[in-house]
PDB file of N, CA and C in Angstrom:
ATOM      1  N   UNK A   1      78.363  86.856 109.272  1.00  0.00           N
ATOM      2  CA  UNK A   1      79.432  87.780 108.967  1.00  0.00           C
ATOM      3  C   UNK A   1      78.899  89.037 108.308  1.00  0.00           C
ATOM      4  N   UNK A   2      77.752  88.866 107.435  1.00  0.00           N
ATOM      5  CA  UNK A   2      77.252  89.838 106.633  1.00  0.00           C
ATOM      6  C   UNK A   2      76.483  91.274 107.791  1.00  0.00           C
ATOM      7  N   UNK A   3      76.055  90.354 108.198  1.00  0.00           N
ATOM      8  CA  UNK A   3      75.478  90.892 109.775  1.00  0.00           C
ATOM      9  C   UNK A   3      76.345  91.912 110.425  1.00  0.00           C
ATOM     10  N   UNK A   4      77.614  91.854 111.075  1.00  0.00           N
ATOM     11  CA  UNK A   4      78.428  92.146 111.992  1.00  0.00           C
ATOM     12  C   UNK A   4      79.097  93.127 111.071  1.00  0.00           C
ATOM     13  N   UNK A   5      79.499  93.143 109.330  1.00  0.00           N
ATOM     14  CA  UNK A   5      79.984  94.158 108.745  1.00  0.00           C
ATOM     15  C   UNK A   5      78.759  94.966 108.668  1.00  0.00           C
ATOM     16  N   UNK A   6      77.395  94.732 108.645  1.00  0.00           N
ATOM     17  CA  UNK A   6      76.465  95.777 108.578  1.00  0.00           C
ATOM     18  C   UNK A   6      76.401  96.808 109.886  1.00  0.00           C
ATOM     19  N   UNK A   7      76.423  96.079 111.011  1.00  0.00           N
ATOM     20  CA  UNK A   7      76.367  96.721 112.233  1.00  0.00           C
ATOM     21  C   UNK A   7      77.463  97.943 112.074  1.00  0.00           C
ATOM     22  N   UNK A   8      79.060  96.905 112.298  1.00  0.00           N
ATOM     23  CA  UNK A   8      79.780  97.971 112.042  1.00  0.00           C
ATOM     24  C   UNK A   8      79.993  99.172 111.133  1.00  0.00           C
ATOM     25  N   UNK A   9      79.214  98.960 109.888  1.00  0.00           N
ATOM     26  CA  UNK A   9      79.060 100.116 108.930  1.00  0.00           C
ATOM     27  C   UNK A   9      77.689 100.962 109.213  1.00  0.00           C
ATOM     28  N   UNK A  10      77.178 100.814 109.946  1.00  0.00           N
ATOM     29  CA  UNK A  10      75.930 101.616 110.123  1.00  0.00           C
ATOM     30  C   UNK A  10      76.348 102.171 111.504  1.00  0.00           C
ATOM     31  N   UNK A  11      77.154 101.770 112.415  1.00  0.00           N
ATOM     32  CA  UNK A  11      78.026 102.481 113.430  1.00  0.00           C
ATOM     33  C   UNK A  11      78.787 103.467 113.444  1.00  0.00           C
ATOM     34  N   UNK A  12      79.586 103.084 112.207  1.00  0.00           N
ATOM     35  CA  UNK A  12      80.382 104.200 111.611  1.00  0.00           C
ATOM     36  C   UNK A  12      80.250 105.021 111.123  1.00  0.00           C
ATOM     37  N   UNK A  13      79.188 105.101 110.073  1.00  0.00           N
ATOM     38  CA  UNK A  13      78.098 105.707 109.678  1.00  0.00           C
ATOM     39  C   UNK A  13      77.387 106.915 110.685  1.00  0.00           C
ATOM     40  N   UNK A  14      76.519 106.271 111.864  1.00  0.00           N
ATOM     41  CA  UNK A  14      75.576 106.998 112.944  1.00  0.00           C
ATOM     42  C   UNK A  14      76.981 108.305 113.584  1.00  0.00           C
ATOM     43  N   UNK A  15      78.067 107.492 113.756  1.00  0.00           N
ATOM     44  CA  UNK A  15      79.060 108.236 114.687  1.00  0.00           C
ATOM     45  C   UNK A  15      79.873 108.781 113.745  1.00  0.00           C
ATOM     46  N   UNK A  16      80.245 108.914 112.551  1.00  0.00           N
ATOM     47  CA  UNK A  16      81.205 110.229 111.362  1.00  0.00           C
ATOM     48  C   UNK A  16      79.852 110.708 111.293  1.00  0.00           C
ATOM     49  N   UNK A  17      78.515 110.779 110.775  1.00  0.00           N
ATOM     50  CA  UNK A  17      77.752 111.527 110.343  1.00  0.00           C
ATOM     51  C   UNK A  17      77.485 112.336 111.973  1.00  0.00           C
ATOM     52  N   UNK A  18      78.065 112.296 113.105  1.00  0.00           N
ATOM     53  CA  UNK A  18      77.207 113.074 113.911  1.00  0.00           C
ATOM     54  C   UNK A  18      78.745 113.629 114.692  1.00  0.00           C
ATOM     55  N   UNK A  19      79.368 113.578 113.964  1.00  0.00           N
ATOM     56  CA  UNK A  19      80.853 114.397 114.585  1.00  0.00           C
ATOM     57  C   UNK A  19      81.285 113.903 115.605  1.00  0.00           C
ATOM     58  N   UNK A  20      81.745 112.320 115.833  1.00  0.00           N
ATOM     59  CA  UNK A  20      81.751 111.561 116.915  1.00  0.00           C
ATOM     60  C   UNK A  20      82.949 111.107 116.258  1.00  0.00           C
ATOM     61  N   UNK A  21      84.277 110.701 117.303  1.00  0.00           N
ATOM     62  CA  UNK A  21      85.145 109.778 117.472  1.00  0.00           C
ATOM     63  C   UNK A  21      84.344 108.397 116.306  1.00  0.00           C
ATOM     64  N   UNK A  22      85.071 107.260 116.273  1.00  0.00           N
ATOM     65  CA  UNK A  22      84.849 105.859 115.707  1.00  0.00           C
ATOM     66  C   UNK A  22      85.916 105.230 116.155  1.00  0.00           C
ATOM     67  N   UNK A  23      85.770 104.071 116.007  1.00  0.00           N
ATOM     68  CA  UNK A  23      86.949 103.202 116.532  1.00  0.00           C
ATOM     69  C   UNK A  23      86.697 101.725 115.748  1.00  0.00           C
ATOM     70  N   UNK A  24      87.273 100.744 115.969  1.00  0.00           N
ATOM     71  CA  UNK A  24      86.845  99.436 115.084  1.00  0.00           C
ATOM     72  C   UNK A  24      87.133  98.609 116.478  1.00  0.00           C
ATOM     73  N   UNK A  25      86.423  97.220 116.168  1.00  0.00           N
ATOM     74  CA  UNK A  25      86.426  96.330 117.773  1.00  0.00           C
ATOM     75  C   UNK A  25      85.689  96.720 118.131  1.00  0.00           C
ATOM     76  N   UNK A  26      86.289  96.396 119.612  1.00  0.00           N
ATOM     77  CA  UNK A  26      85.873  97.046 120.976  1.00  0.00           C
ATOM     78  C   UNK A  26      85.448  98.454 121.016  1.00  0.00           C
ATOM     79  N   UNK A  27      85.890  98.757 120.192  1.00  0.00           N
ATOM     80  CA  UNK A  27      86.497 100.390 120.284  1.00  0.00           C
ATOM     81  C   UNK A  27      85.205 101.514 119.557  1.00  0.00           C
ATOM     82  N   UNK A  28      84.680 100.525 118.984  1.00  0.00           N
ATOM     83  CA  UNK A  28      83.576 100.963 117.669  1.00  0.00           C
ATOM     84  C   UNK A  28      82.505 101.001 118.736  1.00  0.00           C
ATOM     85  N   UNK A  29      82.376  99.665 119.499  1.00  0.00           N
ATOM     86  CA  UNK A  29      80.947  99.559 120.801  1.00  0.00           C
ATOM     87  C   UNK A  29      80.844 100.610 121.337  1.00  0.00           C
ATOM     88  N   UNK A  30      82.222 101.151 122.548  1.00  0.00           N
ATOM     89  CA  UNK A  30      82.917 101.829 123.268  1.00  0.00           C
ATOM     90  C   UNK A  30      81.904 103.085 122.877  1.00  0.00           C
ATOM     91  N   UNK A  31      82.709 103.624 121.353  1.00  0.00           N
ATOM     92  CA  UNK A  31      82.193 104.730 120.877  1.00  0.00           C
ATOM     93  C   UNK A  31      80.915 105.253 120.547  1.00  0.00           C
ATOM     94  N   UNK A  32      80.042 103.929 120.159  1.00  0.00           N
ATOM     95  CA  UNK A  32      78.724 104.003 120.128  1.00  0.00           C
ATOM     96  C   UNK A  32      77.940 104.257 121.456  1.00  0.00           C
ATOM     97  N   UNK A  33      78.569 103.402 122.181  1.00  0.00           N
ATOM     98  CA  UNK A  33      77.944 103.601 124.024  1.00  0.00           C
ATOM     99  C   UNK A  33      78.285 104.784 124.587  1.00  0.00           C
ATOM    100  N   UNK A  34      79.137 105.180 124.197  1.00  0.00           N
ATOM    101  CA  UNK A  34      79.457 107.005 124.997  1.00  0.00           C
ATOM    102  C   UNK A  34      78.131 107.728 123.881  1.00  0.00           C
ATOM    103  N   UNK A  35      78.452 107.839 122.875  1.00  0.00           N
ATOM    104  CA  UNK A  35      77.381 108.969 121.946  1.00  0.00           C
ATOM    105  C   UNK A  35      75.897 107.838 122.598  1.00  0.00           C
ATOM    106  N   UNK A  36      75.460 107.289 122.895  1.00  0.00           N
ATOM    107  CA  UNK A  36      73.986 106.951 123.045  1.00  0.00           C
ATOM    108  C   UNK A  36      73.769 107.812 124.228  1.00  0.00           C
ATOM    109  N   UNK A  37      74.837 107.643 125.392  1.00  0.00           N
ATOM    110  CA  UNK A  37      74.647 108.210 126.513  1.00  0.00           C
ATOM    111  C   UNK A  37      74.565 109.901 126.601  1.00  0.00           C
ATOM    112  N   UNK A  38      75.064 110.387 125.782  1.00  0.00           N
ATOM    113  CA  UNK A  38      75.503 111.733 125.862  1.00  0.00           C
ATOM    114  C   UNK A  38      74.301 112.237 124.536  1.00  0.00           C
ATOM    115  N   UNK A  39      73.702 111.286 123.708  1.00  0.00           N
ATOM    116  CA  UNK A  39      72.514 111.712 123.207  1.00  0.00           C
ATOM    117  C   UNK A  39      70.875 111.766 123.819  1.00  0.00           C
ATOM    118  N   UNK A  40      70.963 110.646 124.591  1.00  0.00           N
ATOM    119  CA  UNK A  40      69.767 109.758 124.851  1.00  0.00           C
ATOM    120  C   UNK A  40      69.565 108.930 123.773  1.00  0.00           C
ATOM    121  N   UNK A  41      69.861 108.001 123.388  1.00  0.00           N
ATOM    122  CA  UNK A  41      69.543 106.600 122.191  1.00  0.00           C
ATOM    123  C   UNK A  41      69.963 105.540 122.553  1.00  0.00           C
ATOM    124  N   UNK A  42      69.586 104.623 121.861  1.00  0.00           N
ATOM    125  CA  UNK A  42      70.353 103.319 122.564  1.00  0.00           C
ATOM    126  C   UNK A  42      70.515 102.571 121.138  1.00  0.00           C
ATOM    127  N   UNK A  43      70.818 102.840 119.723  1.00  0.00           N
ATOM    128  CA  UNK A  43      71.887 102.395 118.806  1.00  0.00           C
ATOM    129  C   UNK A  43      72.764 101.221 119.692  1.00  0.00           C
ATOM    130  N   UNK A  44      73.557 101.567 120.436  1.00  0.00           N
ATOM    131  CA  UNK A  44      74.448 100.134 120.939  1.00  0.00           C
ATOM    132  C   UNK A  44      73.620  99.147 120.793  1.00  0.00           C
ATOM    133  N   UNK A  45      72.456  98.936 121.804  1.00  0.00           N
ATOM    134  CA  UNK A  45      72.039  97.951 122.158  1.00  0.00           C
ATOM    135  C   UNK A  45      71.032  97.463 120.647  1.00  0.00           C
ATOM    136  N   UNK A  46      70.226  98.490 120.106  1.00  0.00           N
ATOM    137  CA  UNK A  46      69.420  98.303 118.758  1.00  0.00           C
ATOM    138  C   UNK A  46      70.715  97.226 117.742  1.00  0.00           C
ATOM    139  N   UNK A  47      71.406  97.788 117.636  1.00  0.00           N
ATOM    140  CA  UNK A  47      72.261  97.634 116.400  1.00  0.00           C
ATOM    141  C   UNK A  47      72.744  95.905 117.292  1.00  0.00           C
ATOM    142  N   UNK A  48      72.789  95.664 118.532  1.00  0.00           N
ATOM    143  CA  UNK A  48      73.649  94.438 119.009  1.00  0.00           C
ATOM    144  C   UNK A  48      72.284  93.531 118.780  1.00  0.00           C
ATOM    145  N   UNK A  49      70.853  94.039 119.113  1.00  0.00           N
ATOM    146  CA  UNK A  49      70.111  93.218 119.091  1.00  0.00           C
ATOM    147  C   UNK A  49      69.777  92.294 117.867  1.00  0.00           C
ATOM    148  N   UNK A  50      70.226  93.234 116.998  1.00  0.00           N
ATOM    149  CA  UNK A  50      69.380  93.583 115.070  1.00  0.00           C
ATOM    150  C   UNK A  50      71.039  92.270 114.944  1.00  0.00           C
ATOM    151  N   UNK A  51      71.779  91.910 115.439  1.00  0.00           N
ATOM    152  CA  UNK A  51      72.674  91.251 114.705  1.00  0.00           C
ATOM    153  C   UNK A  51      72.405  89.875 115.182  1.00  0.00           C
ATOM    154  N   UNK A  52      71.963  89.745 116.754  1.00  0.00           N
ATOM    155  CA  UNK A  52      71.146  88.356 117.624  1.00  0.00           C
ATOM    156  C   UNK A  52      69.920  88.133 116.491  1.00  0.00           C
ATOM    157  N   UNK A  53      69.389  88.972 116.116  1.00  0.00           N
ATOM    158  CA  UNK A  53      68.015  88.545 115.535  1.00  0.00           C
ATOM    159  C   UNK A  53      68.331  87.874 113.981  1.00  0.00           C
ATOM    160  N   UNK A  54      69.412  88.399 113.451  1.00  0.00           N
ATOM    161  CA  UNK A  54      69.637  87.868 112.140  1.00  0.00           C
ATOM    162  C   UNK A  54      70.349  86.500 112.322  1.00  0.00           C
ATOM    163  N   UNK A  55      71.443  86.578 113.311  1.00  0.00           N
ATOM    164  CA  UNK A  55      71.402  84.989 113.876  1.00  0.00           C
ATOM    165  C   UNK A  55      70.300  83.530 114.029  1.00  0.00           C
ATOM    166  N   UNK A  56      69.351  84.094 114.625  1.00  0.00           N
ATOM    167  CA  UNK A  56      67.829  83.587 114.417  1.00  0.00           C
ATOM    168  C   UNK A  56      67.513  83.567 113.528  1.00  0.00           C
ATOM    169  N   UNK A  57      67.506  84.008 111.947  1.00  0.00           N
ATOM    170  CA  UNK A  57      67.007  84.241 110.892  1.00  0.00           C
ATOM    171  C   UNK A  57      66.227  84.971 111.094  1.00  0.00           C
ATOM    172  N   UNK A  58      66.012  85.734 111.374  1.00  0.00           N
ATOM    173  CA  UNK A  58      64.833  87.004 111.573  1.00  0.00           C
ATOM    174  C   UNK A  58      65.805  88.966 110.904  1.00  0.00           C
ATOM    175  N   UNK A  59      65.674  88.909 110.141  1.00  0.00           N
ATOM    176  CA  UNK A  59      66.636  90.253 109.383  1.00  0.00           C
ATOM    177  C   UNK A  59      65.768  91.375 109.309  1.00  0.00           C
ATOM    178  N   UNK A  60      64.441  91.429 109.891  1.00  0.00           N
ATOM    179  CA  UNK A  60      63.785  93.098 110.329  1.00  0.00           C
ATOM    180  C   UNK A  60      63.996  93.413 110.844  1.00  0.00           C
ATOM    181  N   UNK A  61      64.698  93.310 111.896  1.00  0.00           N
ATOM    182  CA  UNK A  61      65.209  94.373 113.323  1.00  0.00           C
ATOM    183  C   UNK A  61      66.454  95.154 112.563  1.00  0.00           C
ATOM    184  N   UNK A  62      67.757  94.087 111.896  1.00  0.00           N
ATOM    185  CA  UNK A  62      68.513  94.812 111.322  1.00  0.00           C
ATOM    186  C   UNK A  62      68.638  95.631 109.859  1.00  0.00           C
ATOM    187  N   UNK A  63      67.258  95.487 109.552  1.00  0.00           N
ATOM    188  CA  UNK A  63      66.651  96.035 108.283  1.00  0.00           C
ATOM    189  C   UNK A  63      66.080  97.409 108.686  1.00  0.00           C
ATOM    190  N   UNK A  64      65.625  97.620 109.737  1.00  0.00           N
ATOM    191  CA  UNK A  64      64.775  98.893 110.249  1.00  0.00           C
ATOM    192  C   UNK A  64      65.939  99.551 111.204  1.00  0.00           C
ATOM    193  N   UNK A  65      66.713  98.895 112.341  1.00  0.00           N
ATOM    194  CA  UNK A  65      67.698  99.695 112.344  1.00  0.00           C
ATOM    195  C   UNK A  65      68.665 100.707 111.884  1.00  0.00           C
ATOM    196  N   UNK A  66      69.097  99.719 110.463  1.00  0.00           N
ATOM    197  CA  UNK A  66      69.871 100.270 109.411  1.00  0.00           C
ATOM    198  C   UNK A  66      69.464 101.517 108.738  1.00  0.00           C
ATOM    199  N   UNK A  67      67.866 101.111 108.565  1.00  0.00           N
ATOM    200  CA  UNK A  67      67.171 102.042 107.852  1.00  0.00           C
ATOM    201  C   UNK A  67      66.969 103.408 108.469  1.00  0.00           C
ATOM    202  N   UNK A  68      67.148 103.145 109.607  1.00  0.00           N
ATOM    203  CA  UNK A  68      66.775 104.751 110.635  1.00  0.00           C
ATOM    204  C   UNK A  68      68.064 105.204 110.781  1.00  0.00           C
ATOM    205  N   UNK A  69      68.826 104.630 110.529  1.00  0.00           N
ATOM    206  CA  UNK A  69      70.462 105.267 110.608  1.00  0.00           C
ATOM    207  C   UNK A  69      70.825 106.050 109.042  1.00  0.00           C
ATOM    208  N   UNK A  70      70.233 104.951 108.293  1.00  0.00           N
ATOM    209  CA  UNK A  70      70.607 106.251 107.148  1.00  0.00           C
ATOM    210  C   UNK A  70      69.664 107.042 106.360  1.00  0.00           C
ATOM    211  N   UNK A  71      68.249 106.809 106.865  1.00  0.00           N
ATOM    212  CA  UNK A  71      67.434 107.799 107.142  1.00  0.00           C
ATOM    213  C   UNK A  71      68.242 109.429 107.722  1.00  0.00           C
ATOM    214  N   UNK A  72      68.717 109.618 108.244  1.00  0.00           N
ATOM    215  CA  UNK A  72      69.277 110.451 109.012  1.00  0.00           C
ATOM    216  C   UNK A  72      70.749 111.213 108.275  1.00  0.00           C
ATOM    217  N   UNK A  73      70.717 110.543 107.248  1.00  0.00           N
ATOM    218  CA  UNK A  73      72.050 110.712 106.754  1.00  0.00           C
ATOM    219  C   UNK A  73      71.752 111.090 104.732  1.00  0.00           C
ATOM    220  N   UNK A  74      70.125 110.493 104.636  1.00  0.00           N
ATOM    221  CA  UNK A  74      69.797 110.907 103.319  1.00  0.00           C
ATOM    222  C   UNK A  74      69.144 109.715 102.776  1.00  0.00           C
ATOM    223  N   UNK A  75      69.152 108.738 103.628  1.00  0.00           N
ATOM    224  CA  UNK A  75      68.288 107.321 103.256  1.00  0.00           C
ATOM    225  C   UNK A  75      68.944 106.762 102.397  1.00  0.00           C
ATOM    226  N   UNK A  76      68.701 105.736 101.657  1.00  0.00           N
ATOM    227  CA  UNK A  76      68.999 104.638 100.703  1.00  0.00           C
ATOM    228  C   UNK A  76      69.178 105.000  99.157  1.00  0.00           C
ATOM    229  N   UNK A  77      70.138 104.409  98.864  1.00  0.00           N
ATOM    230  CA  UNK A  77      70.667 104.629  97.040  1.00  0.00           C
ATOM    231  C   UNK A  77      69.742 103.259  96.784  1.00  0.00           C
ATOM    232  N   UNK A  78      68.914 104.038  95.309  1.00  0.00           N
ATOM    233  CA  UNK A  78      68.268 103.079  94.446  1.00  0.00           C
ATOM    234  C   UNK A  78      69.218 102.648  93.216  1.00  0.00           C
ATOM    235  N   UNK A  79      68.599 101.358  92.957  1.00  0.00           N
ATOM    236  CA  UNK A  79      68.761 101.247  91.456  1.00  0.00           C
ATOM    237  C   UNK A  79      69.314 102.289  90.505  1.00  0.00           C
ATOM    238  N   UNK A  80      70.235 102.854  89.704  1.00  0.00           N
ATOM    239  CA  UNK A  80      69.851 103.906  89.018  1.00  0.00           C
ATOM    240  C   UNK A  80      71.059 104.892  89.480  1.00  0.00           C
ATOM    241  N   UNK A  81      70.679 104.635  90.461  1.00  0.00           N
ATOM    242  CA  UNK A  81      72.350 105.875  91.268  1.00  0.00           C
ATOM    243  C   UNK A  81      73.660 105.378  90.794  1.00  0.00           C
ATOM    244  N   UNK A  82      74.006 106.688  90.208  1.00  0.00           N
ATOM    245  CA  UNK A  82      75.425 106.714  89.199  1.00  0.00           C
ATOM    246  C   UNK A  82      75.652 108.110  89.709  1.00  0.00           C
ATOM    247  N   UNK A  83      77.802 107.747  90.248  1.00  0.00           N
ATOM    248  CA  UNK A  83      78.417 108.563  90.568  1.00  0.00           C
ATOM    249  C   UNK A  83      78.859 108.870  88.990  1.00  0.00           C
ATOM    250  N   UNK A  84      79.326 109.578  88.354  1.00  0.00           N
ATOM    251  CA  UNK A  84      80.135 109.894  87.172  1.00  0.00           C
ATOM    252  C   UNK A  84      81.787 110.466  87.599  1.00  0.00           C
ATOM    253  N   UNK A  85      82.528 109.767  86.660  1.00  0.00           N
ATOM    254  CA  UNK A  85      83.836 109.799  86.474  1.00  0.00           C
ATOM    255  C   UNK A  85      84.382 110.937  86.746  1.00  0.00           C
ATOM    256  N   UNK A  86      85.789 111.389  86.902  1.00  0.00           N
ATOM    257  CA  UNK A  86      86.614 112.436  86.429  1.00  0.00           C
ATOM    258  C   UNK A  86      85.933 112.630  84.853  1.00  0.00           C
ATOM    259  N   UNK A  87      85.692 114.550  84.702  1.00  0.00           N
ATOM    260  CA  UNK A  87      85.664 114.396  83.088  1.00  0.00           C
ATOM    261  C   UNK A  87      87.094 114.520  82.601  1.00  0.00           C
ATOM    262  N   UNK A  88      86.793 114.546  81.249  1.00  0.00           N
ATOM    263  CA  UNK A  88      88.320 114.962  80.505  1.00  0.00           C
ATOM    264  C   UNK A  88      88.421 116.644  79.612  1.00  0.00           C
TER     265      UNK A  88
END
């Protein structure tokens, strides 16, 4: 399950960060498979494989996937990262 919400959030992710439609379901694939085609990438199939492989117990495919998706977007929040409040 942890798997399949990652996919879908790194989908959603690849396609709002690149001014693309999104959809959820079917609809999320759909959207990913039109932007691969109309980019040249293949995200659909990376991101479907990276979720077969964590099935297997194997979580580097969807570890390096993930990672090149938000590579692209500003990479990974560490430890330490603090949004701050409304002030007063």
């Amino acid at each position: 399950m942890v798997a399949v919400t990652l996919w879908q959030a790194a989908a959603d992710l690849l396609l709002t960060g690149n001014r693309q439609w999104t959809g959820s379901g079917k609809w999320l694939h759909r959207e990913l498979d039109t932007f691969d085609r109309s980019a040249g990438t293949d995200y659909a199939q990376v991101l479907a494989g990276a979720v077969e492989s964590v099935a297997a117990e194997a979580i580097e495919p969807m570890v390096d996937a993930v990672t090149e998706i938000l590579d692209q977007f500003g990479g990974r929040l560490f430890d330490g990262y603090r949004v701050g409040g409304p002030t007063t």
